[in-house]
Protein backbone atom coordinates (compact mmCIF):
# COMPACT_ATOMS: atom_id res chain seq x y z
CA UNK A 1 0.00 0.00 0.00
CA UNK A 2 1.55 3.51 -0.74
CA UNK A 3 0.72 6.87 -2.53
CA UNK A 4 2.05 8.58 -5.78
CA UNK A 5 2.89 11.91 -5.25
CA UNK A 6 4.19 13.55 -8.65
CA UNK A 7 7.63 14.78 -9.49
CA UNK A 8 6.57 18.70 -9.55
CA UNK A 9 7.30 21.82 -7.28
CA UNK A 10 3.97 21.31 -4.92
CA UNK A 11 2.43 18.10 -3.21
CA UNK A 12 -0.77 16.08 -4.55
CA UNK A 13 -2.17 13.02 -3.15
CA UNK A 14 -3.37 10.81 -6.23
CA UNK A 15 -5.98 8.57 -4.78
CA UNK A 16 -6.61 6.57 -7.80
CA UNK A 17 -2.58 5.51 -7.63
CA UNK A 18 -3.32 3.71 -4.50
CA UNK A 19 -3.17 0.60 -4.20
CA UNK A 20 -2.48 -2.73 -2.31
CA UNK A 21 -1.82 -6.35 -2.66
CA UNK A 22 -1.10 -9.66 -0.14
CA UNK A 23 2.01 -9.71 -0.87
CA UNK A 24 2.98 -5.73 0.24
CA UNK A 25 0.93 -5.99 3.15
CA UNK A 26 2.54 -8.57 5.18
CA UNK A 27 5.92 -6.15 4.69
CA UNK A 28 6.02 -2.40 6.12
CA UNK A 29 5.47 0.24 3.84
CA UNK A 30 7.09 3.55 3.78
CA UNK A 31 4.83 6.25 2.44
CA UNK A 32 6.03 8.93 0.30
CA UNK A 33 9.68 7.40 0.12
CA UNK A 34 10.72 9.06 -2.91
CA UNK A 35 9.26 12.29 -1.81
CA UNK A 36 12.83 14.04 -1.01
CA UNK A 37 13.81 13.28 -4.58
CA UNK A 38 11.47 15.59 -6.37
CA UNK A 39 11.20 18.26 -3.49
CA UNK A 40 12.49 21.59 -5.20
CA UNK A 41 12.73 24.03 -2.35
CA UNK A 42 11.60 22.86 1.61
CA UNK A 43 7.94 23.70 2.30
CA UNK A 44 7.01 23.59 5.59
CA UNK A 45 3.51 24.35 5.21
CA UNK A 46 3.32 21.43 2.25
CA UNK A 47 5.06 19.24 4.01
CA UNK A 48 2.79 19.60 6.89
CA UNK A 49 -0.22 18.80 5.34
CA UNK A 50 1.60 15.48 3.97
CA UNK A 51 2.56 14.63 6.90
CA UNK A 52 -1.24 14.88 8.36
CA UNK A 53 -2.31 12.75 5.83
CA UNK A 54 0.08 10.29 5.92
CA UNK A 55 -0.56 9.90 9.54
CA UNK A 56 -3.90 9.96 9.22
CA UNK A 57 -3.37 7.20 6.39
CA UNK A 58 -1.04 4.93 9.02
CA UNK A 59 -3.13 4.91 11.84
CA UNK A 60 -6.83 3.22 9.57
CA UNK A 61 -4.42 1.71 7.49
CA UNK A 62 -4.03 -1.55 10.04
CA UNK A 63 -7.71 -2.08 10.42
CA UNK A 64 -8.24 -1.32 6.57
CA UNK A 65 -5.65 -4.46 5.84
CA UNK A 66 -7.55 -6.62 8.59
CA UNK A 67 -10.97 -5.74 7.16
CA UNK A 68 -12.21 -4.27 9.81
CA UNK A 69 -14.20 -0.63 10.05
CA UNK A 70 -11.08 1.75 11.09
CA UNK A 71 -12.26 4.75 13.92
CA UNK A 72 -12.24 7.90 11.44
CA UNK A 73 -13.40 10.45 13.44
CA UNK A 74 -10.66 9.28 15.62
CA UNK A 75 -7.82 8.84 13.46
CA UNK A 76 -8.73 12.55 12.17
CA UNK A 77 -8.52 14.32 15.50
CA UNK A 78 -4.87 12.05 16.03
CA UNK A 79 -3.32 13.75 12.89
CA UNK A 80 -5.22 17.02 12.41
CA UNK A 81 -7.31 15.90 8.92
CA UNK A 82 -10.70 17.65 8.23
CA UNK A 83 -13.03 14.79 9.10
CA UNK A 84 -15.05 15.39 5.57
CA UNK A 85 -11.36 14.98 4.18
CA UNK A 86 -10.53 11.56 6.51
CA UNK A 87 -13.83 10.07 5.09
CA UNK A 88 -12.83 10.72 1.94
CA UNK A 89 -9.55 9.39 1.85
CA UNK A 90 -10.99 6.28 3.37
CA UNK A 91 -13.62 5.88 0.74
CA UNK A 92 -11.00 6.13 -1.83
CA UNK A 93 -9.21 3.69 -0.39
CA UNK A 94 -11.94 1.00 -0.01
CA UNK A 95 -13.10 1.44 -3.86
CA UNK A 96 -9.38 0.62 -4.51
CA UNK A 97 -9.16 -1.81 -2.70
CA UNK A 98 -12.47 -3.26 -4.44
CA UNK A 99 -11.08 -2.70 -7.69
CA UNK A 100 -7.90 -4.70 -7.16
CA UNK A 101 -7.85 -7.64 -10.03
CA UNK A 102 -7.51 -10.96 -8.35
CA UNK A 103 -4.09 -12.56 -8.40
CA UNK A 104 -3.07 -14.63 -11.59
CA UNK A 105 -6.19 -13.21 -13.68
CA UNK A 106 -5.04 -11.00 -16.54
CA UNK A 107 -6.68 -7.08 -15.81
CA UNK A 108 -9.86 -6.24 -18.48
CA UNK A 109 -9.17 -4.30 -20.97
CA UNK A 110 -5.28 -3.97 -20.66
CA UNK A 111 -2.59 -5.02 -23.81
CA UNK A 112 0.33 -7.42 -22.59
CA UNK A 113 3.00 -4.51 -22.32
CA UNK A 114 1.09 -1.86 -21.93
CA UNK A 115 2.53 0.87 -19.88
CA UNK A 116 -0.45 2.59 -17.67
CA UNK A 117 -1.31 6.12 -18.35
CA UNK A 118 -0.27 9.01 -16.42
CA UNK A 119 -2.73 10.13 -13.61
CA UNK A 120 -5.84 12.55 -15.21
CA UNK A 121 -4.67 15.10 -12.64
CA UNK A 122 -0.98 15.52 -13.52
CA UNK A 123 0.13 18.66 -14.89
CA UNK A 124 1.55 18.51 -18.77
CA UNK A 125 3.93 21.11 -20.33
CA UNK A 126 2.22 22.73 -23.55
CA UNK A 127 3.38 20.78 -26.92
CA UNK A 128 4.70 23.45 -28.89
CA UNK A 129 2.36 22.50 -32.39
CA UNK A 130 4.74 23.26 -35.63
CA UNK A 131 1.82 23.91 -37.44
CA UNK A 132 -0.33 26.77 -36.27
CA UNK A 133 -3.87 27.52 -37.05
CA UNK A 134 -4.77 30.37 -38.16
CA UNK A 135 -7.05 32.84 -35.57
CA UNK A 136 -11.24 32.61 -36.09
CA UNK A 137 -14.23 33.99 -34.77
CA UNK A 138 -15.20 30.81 -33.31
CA UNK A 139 -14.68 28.13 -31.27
CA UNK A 140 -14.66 24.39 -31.61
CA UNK A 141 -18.13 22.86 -31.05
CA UNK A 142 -18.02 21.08 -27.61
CA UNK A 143 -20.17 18.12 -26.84
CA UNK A 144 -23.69 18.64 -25.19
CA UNK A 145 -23.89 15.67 -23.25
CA UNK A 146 -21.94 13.06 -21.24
CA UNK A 147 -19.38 15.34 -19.20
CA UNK A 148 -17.64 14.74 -16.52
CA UNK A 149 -15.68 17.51 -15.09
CA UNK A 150 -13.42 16.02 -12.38
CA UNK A 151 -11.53 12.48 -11.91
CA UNK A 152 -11.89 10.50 -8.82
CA UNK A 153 -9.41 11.95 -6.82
CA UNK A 154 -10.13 15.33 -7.61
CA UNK A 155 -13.61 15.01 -6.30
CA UNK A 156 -13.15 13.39 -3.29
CA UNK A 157 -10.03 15.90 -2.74
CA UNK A 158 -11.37 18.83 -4.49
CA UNK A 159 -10.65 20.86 -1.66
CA UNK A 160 -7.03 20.16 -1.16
CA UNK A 161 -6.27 20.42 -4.96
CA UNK A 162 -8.08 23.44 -5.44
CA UNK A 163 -5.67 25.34 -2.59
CA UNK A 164 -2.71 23.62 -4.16
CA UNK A 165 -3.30 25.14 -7.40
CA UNK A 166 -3.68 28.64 -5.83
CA UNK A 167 -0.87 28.09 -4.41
CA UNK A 168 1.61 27.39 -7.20
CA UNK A 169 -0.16 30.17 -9.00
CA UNK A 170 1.36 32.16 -6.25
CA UNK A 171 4.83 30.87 -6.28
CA UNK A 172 4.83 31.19 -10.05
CA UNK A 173 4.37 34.70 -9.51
CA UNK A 174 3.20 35.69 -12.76
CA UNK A 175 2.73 39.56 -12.17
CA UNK A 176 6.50 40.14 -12.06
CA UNK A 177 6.25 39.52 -16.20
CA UNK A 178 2.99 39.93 -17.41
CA UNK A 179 0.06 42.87 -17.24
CA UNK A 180 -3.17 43.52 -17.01
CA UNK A 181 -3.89 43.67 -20.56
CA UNK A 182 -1.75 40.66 -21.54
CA UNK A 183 -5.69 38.25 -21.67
CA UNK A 184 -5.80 35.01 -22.55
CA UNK A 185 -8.70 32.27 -21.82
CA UNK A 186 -10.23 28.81 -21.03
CA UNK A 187 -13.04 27.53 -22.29
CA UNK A 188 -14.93 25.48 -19.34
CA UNK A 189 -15.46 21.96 -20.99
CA UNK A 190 -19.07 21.38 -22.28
CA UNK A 191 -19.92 24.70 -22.53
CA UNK A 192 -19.28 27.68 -25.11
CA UNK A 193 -18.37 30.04 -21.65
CA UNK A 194 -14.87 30.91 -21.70
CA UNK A 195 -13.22 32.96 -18.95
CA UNK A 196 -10.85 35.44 -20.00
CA UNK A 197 -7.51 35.37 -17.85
CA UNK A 198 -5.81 39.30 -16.73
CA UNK A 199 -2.86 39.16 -14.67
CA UNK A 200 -2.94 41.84 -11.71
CA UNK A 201 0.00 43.16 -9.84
CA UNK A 202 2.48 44.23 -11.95
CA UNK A 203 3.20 47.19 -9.83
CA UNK A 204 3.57 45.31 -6.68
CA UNK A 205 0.59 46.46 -4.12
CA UNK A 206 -2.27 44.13 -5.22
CA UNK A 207 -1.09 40.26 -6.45
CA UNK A 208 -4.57 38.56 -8.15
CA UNK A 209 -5.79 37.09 -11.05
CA UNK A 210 -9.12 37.83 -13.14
CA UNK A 211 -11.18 35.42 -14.80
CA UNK A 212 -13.34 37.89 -16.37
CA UNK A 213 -16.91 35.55 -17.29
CA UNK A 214 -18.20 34.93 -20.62
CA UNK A 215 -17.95 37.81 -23.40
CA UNK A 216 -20.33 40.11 -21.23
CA UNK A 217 -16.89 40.06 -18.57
CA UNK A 218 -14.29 40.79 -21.56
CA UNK A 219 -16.43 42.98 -23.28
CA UNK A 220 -16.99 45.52 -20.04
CA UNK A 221 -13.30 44.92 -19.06
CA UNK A 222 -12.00 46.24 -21.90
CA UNK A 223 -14.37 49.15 -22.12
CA UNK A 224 -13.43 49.89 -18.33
CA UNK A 225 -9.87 49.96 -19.04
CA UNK A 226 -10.27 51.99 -22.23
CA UNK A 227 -11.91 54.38 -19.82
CA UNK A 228 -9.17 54.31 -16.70
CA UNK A 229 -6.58 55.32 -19.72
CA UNK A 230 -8.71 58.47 -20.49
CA UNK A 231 -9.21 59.36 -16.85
CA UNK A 232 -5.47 58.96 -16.20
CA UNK A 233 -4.95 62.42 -17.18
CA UNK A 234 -2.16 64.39 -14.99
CA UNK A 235 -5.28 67.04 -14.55
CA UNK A 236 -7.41 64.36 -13.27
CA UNK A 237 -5.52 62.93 -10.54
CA UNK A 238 -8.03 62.22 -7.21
CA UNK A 239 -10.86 62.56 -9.10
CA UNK A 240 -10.29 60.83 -12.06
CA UNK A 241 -9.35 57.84 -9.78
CA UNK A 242 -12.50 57.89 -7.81
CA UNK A 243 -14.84 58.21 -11.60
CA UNK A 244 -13.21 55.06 -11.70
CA UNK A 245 -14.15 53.29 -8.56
CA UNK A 246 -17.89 54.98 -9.34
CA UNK A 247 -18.75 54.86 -12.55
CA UNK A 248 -21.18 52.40 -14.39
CA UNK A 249 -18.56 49.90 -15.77
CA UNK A 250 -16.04 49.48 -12.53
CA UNK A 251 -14.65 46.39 -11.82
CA UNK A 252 -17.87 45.09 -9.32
CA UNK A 253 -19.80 45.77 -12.18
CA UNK A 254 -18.35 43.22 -14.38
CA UNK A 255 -19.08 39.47 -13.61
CA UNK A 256 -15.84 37.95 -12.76
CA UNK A 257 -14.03 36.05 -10.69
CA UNK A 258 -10.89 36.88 -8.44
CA UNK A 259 -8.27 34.99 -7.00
CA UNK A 260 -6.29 37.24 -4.92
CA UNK A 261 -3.52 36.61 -2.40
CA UNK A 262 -3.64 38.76 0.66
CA UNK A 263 -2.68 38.89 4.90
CA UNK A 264 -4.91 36.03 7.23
CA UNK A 265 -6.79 38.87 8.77
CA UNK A 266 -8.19 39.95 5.67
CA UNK A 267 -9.74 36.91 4.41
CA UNK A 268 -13.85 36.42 5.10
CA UNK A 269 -15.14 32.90 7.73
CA UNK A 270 -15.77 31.37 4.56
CA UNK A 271 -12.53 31.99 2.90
CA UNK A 272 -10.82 30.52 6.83
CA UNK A 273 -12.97 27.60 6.71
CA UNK A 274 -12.59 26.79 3.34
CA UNK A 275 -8.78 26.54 3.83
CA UNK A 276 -8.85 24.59 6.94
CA UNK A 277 -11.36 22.17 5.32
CA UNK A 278 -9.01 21.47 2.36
CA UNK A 279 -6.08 20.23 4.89
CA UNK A 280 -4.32 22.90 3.26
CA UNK A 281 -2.12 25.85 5.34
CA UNK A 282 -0.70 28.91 4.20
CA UNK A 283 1.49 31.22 6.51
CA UNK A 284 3.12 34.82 5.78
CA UNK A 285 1.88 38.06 4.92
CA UNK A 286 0.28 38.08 1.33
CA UNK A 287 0.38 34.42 0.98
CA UNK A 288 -3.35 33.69 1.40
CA UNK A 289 -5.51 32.77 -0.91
CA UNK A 290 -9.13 34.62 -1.34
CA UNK A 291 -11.62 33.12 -3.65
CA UNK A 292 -14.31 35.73 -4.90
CA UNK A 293 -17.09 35.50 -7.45
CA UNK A 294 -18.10 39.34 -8.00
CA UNK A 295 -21.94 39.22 -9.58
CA UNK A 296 -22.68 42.61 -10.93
CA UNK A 297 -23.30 45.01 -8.01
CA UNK A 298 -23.24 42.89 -5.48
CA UNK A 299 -20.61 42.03 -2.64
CA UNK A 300 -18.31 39.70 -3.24
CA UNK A 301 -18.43 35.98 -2.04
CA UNK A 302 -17.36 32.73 -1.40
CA UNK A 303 -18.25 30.97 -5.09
CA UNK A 304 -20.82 27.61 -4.88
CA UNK A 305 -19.74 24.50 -5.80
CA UNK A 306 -20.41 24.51 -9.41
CA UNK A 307 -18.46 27.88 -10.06
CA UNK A 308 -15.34 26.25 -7.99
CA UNK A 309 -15.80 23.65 -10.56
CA UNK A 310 -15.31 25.38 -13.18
CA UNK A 311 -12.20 27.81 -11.62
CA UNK A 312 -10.58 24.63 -10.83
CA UNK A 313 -10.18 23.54 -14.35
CA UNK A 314 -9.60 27.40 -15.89
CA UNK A 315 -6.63 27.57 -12.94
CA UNK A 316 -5.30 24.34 -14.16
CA UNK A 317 -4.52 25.48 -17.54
CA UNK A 318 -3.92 28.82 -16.55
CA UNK A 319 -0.94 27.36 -14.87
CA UNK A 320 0.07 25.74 -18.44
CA UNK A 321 -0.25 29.01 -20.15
CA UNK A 322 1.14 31.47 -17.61
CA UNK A 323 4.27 29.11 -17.39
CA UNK A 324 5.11 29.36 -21.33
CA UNK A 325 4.21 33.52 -20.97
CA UNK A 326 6.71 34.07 -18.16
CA UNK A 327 9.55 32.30 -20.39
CA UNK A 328 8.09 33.63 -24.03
CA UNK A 329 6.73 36.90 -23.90
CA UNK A 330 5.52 36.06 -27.68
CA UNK A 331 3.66 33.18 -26.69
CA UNK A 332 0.24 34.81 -25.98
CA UNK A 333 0.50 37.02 -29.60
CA UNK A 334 1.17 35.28 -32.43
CA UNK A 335 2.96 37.78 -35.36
CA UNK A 336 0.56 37.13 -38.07
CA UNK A 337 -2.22 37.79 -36.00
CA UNK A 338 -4.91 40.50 -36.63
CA UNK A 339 -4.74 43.04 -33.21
CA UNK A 340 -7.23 41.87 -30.74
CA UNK A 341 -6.40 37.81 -31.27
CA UNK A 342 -6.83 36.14 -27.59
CA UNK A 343 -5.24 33.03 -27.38
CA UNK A 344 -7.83 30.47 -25.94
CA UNK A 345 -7.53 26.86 -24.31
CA UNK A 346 -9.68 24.76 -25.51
CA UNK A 347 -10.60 21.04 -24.35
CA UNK A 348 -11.05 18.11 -25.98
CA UNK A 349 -13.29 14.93 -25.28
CA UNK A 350 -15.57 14.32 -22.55
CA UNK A 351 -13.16 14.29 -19.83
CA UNK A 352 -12.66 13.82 -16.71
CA UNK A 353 -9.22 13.50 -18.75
CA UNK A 354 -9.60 16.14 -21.36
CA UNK A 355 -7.39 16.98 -24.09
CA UNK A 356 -6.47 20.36 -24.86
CA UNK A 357 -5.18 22.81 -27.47
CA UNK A 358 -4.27 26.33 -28.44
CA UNK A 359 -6.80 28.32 -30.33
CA UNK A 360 -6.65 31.34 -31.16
CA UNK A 361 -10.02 33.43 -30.94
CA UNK A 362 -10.34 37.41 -32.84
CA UNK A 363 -13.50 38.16 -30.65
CA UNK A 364 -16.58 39.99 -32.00
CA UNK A 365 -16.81 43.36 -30.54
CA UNK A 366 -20.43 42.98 -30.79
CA UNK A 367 -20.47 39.58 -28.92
CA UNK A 368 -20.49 40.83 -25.23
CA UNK A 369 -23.04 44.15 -26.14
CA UNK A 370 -26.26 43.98 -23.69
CA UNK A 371 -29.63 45.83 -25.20
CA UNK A 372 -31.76 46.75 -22.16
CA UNK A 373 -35.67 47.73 -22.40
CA UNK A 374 -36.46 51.45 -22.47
CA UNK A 375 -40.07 51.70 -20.63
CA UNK A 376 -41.81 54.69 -19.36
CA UNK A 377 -45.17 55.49 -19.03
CA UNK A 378 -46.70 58.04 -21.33
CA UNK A 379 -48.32 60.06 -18.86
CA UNK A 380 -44.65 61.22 -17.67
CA UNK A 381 -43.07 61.65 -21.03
CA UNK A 382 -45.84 64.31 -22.40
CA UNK A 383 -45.95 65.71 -18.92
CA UNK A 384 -41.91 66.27 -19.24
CA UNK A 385 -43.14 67.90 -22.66
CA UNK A 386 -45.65 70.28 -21.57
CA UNK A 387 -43.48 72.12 -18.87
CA UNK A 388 -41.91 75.46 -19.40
CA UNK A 389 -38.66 75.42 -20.83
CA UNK A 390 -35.89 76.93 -18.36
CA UNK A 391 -32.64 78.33 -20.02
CA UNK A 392 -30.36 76.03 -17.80
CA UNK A 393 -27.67 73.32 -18.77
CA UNK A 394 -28.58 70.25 -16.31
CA UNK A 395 -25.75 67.71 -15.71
CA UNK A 396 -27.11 63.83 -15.27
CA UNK A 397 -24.63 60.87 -13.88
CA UNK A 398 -25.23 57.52 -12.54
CA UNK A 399 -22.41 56.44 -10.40
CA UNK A 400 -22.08 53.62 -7.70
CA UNK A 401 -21.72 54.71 -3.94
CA UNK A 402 -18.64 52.64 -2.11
CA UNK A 403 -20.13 51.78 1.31
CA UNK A 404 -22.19 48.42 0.30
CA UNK A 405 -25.37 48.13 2.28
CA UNK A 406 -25.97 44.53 4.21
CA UNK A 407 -29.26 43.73 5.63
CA UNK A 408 -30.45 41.01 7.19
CA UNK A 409 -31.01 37.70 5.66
CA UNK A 410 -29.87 38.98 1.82
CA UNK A 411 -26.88 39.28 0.27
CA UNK A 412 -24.89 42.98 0.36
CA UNK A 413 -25.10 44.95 -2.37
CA UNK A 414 -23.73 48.32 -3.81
CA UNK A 415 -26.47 51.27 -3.84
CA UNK A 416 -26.16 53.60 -6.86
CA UNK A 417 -26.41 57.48 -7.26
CA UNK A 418 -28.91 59.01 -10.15
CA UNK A 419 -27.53 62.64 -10.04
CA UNK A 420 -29.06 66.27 -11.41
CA UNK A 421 -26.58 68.40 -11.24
CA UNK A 422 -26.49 72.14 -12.55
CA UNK A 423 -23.72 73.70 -14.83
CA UNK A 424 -21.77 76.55 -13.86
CA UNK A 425 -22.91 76.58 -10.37
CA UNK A 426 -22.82 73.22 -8.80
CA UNK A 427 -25.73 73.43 -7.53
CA UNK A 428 -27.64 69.56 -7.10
CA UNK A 429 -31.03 69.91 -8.33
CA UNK A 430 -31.70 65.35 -7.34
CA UNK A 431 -30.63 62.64 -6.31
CA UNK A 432 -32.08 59.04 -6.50
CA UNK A 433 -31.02 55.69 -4.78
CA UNK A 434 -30.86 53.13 -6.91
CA UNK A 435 -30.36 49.32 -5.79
CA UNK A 436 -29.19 46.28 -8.42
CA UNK A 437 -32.28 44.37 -7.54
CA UNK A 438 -33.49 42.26 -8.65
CA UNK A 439 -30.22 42.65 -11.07
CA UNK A 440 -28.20 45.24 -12.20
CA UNK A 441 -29.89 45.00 -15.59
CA UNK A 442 -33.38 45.35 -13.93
CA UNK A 443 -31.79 48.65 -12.11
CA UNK A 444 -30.71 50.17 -15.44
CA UNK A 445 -33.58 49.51 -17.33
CA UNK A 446 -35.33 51.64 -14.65
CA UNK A 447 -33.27 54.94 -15.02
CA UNK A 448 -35.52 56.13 -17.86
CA UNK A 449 -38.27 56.15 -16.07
CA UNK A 450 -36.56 57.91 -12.88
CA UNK A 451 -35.14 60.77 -15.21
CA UNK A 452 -38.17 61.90 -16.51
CA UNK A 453 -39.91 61.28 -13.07
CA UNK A 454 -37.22 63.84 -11.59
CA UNK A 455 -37.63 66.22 -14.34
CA UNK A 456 -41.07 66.68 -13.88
CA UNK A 457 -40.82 67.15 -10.43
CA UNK A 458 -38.57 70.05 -10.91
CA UNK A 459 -41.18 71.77 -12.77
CA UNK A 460 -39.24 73.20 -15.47
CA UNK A 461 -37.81 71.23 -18.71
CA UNK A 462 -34.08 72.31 -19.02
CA UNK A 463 -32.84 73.57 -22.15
CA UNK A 464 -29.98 70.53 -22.49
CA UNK A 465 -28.87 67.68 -20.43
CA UNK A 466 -25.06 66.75 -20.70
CA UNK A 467 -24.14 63.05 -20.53
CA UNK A 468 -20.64 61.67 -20.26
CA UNK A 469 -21.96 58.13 -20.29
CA UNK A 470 -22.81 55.47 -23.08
CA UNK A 471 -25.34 53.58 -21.19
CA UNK A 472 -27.37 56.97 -20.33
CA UNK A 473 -26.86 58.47 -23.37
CA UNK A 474 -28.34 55.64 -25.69
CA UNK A 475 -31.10 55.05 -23.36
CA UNK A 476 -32.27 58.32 -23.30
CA UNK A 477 -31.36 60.38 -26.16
CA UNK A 478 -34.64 59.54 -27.88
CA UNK A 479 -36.79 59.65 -25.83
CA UNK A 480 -35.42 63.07 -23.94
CA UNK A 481 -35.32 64.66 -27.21
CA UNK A 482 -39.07 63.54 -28.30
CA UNK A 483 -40.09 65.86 -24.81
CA UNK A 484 -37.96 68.52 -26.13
CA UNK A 485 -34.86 68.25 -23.99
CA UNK A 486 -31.51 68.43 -26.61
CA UNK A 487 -28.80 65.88 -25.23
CA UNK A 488 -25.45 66.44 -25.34
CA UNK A 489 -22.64 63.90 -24.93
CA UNK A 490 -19.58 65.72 -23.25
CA UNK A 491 -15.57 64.25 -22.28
CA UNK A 492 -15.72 66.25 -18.82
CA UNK A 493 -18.33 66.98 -16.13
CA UNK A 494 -16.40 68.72 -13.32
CA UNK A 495 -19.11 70.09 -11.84
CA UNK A 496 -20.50 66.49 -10.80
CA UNK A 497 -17.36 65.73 -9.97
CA UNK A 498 -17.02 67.87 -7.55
CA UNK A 499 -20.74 67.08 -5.91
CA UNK A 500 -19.75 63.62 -6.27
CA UNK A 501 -16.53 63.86 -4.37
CA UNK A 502 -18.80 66.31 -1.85
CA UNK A 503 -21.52 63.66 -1.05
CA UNK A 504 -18.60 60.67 -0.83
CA UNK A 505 -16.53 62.38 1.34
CA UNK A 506 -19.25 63.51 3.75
CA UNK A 507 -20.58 59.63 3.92
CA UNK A 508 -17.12 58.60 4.89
């Protein structure tokens, strides 16, 4: 009886490698004998959770060979395994044990001289492919039915591998090389979604990786950063840097997920328990990982099950690809590429031991646009019409408030700001609260209706309405200028600037 650990720079335990026979269990075994060998650097931390389980594994490990039940719950608190872990190592053990072939009988399915495979979760360098495809605008069809996701091991140890991987992502330290901009993806197997990979850190204060989601996540990305490049302006400074924590667009707007690697008294109970269920432990400042799934307007959490699913096989090749970036700086942009080419990872087969390639995707700019419904009543839009026309410029924002609001029962969200301001003299002439529910697209399809609702209260239809953004100004240029309000798209509002940077500063 023994385990398989394999020859790379962090530890996994590779259940479906273990396995026993008569003849090795009347001798002692030494677990993890070769271990030294392939150890890179000393780890401490991983060779702590090693040594849990392989003292978890020699104390059932007697009763297991005698047939008899072996005291889990027991054995766990002895060696410091999660319980949920201990029962599933034992598990995995038993179903190997039951799939042993019986001495003398030649195993199903096998060639005389066969070697075995490698395990399903062992990590493979990229082939470098002499003959390169050239980029499209779409992907391979995957199949529809009959996936499966993980192997074996991985499921009863999802936990534990799913740390690990952070981990090395850590230690690979990929934002000493690569930027924000430098995007590459996965496609999650069975599924057209692909999440789109950005590298953070490169200036040293915040060390995370993106996976933006779907082309909705890459689309607002890049129209975000596009924006953060225009607000970067020398003139800018303090308040160009909080439009960009504000505005429509920011990062907790886009659907994404983070991994991010930050001090032990930052991270969330979830995040703590999460780690100590995995048998995984992580010590030093900035060393520990935090697992978010942002949903548009919303607080970050703790992803479900399903999402960790499918992070867990986007982090595995993102470890493939970020490995070949750090040592090519080509390798993510090919020369004879049109600009914009992503290169994508793509899988192959039905898994849980899926095959995968380079492919190399020139996304539609159109592909992550979202229409949303323009509805307002007609009542309000001639009443807007009818009022006297004042000879005053009006400035109109919709920005997102920082302080998140968290009641009871329901999940935290981020309130936004619907903003009249005046030209010239400052002067705020409304404000509306504005919560993503049940959706940030429910919320924005509602601003319409607010605007002209404001308006009329005012009691006098301004002469023009400046907007600086694309979602406002497409929703309500027609309509606006059916009541007989011109619109106006400007660069610069520093008027509502400065009332935004007024009302933020007094709420902190």
């Amino acid at each position: 009886y023994g385990c398989e650990f394999p020859a790379l720079p962090y530890l996994r335990v590779n259940m479906t490698m273990v396995t026993t026979a008569n003849e090795i269990l009347k001798r002692k075994v030494v677990l993890n004998e070769y271990h030294d060998l392939f150890q890179e650097e000393p780890d401490p931390v991983k060779d702590k959770v090693l040594e849990d389980i392989n003292a978890f594994i020699a104390l059932v490990l007697p009763d297991i060979n005698a047939g008899v039940e072996p005291d889990i719950e027991k054995a766990a608190r002895m060696s410091g395994v999660d319980p949920e872990t201990a029962h599933s190592v034992v598990e995995s053990v038993m179903g190997s044990l039951a799939d042993l072939p019986v001495p003398g009988k030649k195993p199903p399915g096998k060639s005389p001289g066969k070697s075995p495979g490698k395990s399903p979760t062992s990590q493979k360098k990229l082939p470098t492919s002499k003959k390169q495809q050239p980029a499209s605008n779409q992907l391979p069809v995957q199949p529809a039915e009959g996936i499966r996701l993980l192997s074996k091991d991985d499921e009863l140890l999802f936990g534990l591998h799913l740390y690990i991987l952070a981990d090395q992502i850590r230690r690979l330290a990929p934002w000493d090389d690569l930027y924000e901009d430098d995007l590459f993806g996965v496609q999650v197997p069975g599924t057209d979604l692909v999440y789109y990979v950005s590298v953070m850190g490169s200036e040293g204060e915040f060390r995370a990786l993106s996976f933006y989601k779907g082309n909705e996540g890459l689309t607002d990305y890049l129209e975000f950063s596009a924006n953060v490049d225009q607000l970067s302006h020398p003139e800018l400074s303090e308040k160009g840097m909080l439009r960009a924590s504000t505005m429509i667009g920011n990062p907790i707007c886009i659907p994404h997920l983070m991994l991010s690697f930050i001090d032990r008294e930052e991270l969330e109970r979830q995040d703590l328990a999460a780690i100590k269920k995995s048998g995984n432990s992580f010590r030093g400042k900035g060393n520990w990982p935090r697992i978010e799934e942002i949903v548009p307007g919303y607080l970050p959490v703790y992803p479900g099950r399903e999402i960790l699913i499918e992070l867990f096989l986007v982090m595995q090749q993102t470890i493939l690809v970020l490995e070949r970036a750090v040592e090519d700086k080509d390798y993510l942009i090919r020369e004879e590429d049109p600009d914009g080419t992503l290169l994508i990872r793509v899988p192959k087969g039905k898994g849980p031991k899926f095959g995968w390639k380079n492919h190399y995707l020139l996304p539609d700019p159109g592909w992550g646009e979202v229409s949303y419904s323009v509805n307002v009543t007609a009542g309000t839009h001639s009443a807007l019409s009818g009022l006297p026309e004042a000879s005053q410029t009006l400035q109109l924002d919709l920005f997102m408030l920082p302080t998140p609001v968290k009641e009871k029962g329901s999940r935290g969200y981020f309130p936004f700001v619907l903003m009249l301001v005046e030209k010239g003299n400052g002067l705020i002439r409304s404000t509306s609260i504005l919560a993503p529910q049940p959706d940030l697209r429910s919320m924005y399809e509602s601003v319409s209706q607010r605007v002209l609702d404001e308006l009329v209260k005012s009691g006098h239809r301004p002469s023009k309405i400046e907007i600086r953004t694309d979602l406002l100004f497409d929703m309500l240029l027609e309509i606006l200028d059916e009541a007989g309000c011109s619109v106006e798209w400007v660069d610069r509002m520093p008027e509502m600037d400065e009332a935004i940077l007024s009302m933020i500063s007094g709420m902190s």
